[in-house]
N, C-alpha and C. Protein backbone atom coordinates (compact mmCIF):
# COMPACT_ATOMS: atom_id res chain seq x y z
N UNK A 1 26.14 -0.71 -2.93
CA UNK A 1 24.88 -0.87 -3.63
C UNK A 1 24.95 -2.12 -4.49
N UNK A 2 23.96 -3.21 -4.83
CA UNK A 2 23.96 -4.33 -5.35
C UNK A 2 24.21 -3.66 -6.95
N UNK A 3 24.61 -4.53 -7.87
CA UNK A 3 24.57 -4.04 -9.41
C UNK A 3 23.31 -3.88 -9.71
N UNK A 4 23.51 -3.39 -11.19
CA UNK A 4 21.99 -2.99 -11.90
C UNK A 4 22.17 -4.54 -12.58
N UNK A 5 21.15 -5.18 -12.06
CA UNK A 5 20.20 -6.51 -12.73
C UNK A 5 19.35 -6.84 -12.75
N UNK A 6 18.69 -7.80 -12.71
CA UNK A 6 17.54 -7.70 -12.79
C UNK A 6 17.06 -9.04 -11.09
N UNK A 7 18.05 -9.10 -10.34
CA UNK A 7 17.76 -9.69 -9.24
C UNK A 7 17.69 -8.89 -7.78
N UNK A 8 17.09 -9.61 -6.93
CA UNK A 8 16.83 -9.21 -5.84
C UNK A 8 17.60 -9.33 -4.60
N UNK A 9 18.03 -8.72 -3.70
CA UNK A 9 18.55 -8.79 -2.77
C UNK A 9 17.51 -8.57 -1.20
N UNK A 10 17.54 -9.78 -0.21
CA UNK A 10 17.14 -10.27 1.02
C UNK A 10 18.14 -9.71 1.72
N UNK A 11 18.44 -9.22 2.60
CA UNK A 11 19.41 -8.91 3.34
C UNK A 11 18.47 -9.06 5.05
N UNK A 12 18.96 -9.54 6.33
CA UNK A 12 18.18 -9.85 7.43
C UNK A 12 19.14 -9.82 8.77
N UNK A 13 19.08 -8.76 9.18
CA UNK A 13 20.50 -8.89 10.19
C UNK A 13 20.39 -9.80 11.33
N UNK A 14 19.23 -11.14 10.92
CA UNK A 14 19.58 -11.90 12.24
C UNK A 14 20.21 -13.62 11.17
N UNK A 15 20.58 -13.19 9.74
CA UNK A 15 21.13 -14.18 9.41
C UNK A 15 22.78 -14.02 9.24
N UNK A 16 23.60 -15.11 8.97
CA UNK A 16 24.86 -14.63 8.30
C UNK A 16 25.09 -14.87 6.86
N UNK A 17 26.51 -13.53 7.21
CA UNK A 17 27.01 -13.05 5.97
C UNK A 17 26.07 -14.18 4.52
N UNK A 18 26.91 -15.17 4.64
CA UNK A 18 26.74 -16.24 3.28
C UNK A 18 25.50 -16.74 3.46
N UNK A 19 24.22 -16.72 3.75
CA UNK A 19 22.50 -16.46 4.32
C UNK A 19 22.32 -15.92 3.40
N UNK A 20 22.96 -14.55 3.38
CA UNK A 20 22.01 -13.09 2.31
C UNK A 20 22.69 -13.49 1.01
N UNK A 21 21.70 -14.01 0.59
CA UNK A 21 22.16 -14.43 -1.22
C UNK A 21 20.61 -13.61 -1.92
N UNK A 22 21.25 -13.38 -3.32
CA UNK A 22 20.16 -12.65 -4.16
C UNK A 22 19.14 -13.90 -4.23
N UNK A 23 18.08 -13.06 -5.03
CA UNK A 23 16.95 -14.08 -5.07
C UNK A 23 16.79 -14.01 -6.50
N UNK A 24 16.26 -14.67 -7.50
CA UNK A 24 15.91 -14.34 -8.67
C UNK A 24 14.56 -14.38 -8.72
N UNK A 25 13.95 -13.22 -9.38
CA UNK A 25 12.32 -13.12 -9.65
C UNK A 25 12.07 -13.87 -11.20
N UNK A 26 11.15 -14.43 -10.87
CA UNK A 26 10.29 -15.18 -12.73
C UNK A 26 9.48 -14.01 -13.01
N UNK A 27 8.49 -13.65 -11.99
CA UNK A 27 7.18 -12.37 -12.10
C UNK A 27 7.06 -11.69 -11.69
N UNK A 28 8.32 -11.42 -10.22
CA UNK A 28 7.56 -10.07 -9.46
C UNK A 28 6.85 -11.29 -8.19
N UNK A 29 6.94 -10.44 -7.13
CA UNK A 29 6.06 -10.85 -6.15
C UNK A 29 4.86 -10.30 -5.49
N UNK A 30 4.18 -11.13 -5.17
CA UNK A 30 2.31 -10.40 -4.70
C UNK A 30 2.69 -9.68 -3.08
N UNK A 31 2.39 -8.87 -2.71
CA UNK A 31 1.83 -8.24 -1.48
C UNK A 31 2.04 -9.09 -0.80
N UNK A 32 1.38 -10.47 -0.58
CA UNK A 32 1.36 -11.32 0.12
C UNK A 32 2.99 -11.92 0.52
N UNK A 33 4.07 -12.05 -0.68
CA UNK A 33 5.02 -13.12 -0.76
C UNK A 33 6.21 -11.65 0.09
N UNK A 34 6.00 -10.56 -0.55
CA UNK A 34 6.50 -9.02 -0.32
C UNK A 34 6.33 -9.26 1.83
N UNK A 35 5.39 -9.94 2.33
CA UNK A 35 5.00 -9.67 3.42
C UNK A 35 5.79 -10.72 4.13
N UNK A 36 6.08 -12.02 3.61
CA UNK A 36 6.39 -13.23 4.49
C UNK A 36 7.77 -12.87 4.48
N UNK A 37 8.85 -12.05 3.56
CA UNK A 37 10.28 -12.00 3.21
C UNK A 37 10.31 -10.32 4.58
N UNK A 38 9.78 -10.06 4.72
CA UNK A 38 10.06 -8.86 5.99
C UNK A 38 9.13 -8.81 7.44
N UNK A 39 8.24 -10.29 7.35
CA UNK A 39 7.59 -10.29 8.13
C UNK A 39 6.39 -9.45 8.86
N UNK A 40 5.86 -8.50 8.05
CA UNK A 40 5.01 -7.99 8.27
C UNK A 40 4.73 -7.27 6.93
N UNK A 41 3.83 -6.31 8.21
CA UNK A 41 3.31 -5.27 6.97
C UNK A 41 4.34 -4.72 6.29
N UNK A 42 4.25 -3.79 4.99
CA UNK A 42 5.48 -3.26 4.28
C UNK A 42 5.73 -2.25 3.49
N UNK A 43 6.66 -1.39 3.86
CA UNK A 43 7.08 0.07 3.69
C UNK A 43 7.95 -0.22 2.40
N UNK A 44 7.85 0.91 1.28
CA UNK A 44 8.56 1.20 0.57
C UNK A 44 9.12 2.56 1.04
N UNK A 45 10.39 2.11 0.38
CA UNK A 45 11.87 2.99 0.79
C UNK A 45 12.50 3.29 -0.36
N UNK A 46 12.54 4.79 -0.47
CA UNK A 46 13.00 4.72 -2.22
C UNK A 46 14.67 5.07 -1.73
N UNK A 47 15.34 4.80 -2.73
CA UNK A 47 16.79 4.57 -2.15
C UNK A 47 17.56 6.47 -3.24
N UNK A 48 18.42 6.72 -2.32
CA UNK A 48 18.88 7.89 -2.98
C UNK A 48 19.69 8.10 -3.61
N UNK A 49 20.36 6.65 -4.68
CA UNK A 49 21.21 7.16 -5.83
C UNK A 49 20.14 7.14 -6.89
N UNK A 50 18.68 6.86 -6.72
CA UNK A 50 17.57 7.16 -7.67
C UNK A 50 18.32 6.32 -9.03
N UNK A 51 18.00 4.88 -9.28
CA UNK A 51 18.77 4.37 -10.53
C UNK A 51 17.93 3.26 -10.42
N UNK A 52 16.33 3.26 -9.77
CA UNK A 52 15.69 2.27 -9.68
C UNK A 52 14.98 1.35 -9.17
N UNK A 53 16.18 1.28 -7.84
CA UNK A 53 15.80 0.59 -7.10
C UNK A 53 15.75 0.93 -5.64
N UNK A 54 13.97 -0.15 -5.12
CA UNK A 54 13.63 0.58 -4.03
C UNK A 54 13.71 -0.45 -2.98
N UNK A 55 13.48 -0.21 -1.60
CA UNK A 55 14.05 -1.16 -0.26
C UNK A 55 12.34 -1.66 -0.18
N UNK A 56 12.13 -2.83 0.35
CA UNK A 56 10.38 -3.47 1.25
C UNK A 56 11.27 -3.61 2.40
N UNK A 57 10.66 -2.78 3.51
CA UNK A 57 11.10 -3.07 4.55
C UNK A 57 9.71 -3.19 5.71
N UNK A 58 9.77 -3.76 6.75
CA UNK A 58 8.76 -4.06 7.83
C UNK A 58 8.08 -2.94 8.11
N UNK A 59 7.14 -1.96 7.92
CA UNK A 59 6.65 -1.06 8.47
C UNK A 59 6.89 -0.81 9.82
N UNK A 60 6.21 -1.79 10.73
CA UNK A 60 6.21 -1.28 12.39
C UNK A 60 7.74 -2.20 12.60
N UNK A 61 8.66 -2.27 11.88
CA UNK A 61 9.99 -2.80 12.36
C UNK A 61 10.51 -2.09 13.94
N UNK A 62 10.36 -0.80 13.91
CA UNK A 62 10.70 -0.07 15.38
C UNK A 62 10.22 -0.61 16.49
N UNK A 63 8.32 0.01 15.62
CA UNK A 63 7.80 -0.56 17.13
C UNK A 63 7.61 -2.37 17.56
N UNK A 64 8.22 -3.45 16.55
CA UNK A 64 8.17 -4.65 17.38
C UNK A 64 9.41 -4.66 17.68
N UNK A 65 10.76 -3.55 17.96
CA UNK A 65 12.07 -3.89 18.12
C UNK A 65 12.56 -4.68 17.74
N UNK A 66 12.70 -4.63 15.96
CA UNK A 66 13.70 -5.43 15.31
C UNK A 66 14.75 -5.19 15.32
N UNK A 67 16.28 -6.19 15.59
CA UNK A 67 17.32 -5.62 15.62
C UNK A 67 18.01 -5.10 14.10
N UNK A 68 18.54 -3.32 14.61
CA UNK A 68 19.06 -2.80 13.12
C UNK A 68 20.04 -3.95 12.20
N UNK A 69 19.52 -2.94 10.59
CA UNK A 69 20.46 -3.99 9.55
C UNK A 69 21.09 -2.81 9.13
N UNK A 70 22.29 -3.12 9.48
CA UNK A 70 23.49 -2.19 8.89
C UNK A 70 23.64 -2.48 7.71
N UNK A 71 23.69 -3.46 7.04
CA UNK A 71 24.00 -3.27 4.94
C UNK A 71 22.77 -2.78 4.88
N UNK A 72 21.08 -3.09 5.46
CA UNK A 72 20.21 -1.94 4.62
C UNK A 72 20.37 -0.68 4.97
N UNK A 73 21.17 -0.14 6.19
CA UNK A 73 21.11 1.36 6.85
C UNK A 73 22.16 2.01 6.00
N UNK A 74 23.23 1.47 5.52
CA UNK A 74 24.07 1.84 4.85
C UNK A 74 23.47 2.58 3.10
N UNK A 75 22.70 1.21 2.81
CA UNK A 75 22.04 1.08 1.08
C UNK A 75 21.04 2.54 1.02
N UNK A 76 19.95 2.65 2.63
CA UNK A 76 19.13 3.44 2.35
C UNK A 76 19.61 5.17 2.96
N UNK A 77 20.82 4.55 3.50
CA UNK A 77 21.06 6.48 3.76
C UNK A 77 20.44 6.66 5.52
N UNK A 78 19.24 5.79 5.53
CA UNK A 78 18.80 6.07 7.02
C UNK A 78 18.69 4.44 8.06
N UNK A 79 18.23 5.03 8.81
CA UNK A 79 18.34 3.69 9.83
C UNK A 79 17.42 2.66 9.18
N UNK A 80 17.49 1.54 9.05
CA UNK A 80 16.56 0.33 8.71
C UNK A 80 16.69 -0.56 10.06
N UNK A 81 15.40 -1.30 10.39
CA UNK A 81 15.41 -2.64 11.01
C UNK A 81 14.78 -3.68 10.09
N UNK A 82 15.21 -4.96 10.72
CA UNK A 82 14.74 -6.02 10.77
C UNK A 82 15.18 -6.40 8.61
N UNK A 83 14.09 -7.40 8.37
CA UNK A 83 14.36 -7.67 6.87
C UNK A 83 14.38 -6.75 5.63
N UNK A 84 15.32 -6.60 4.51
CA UNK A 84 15.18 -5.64 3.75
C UNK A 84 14.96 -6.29 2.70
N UNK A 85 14.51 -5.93 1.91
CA UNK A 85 14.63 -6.40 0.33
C UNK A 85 15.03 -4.98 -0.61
N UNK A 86 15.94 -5.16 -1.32
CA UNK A 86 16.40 -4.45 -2.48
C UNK A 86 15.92 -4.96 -4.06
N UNK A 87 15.10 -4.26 -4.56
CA UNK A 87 14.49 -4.88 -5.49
C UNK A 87 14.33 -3.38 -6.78
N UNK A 88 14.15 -4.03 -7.81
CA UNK A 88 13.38 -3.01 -8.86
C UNK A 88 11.79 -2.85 -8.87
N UNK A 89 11.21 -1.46 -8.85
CA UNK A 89 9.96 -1.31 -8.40
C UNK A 89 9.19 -2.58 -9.45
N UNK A 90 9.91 -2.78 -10.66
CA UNK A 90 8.75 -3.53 -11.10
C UNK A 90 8.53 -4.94 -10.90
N UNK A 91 9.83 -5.35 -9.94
CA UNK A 91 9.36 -6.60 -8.93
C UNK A 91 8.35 -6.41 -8.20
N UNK A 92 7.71 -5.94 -8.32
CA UNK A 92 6.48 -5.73 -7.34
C UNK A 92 5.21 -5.74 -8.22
N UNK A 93 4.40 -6.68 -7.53
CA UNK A 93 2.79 -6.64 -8.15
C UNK A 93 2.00 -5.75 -7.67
C-alpha cells in the first residue's frame, strides 16, 4: 500500500516499473483530468484497509480488454485492469 500522504499514485501495467512515479496534486483533479489518467470513463474503488484512500479505475476496462495491473489487483483485493490511480477521496473534484 503507498504511505499516508498527501500524493497520488498512477500505476498502468503497460508502463515500466520506474514509469509509475507518484503525482503531486495542487487542487484535486476535475472529472475530466480523473478521465485522461485511466482513459475512459471512471469507477471508484474503495480500497479495504479503509484509511482513506480510494482506486479511479476505467469503468468498461474488461469490456475494451485492458491488460490486468497486478500492483492495482494486489492494492484493491480484486482484479483491476488497465490504469489505476490511488488517491485520497478529496483529490477528487
Amino acid at each position: 500500500m503507498p504511505p499516508k500522504n498527501d500524493r497520488l499514485y498512477l500505476t498502468d501495467p503497460c508502463l515500466p516499473c520506474e514509469a509509475r512515479s507518484p503525482l503531486d496534486p495542487e487542487e484535486g483533479y476535475s472529472l475530466a483530468e480523473l478521465q485522461a489518467m485511466v482513459g475512459g470513463y471512471v469507477e471508484v474503488v474503495q480500497l479495504p484497509n479503509d484509511d482513506g484512500l480510494i482506486m479511479i479505475v476505467n469503468e468498461e476496462g474488461r469490456l475494451k480488454g485492458l491488460p490486468e495491473n497486478w500492483a492495482a489487483s494486489g492494492i484493491a483485493g480484486r482484479r483491476i485492469v488497465g490504469p489505476a490511480l490511488v488517491c485520497r477521496s478529496e483529490h477528487v473534484k
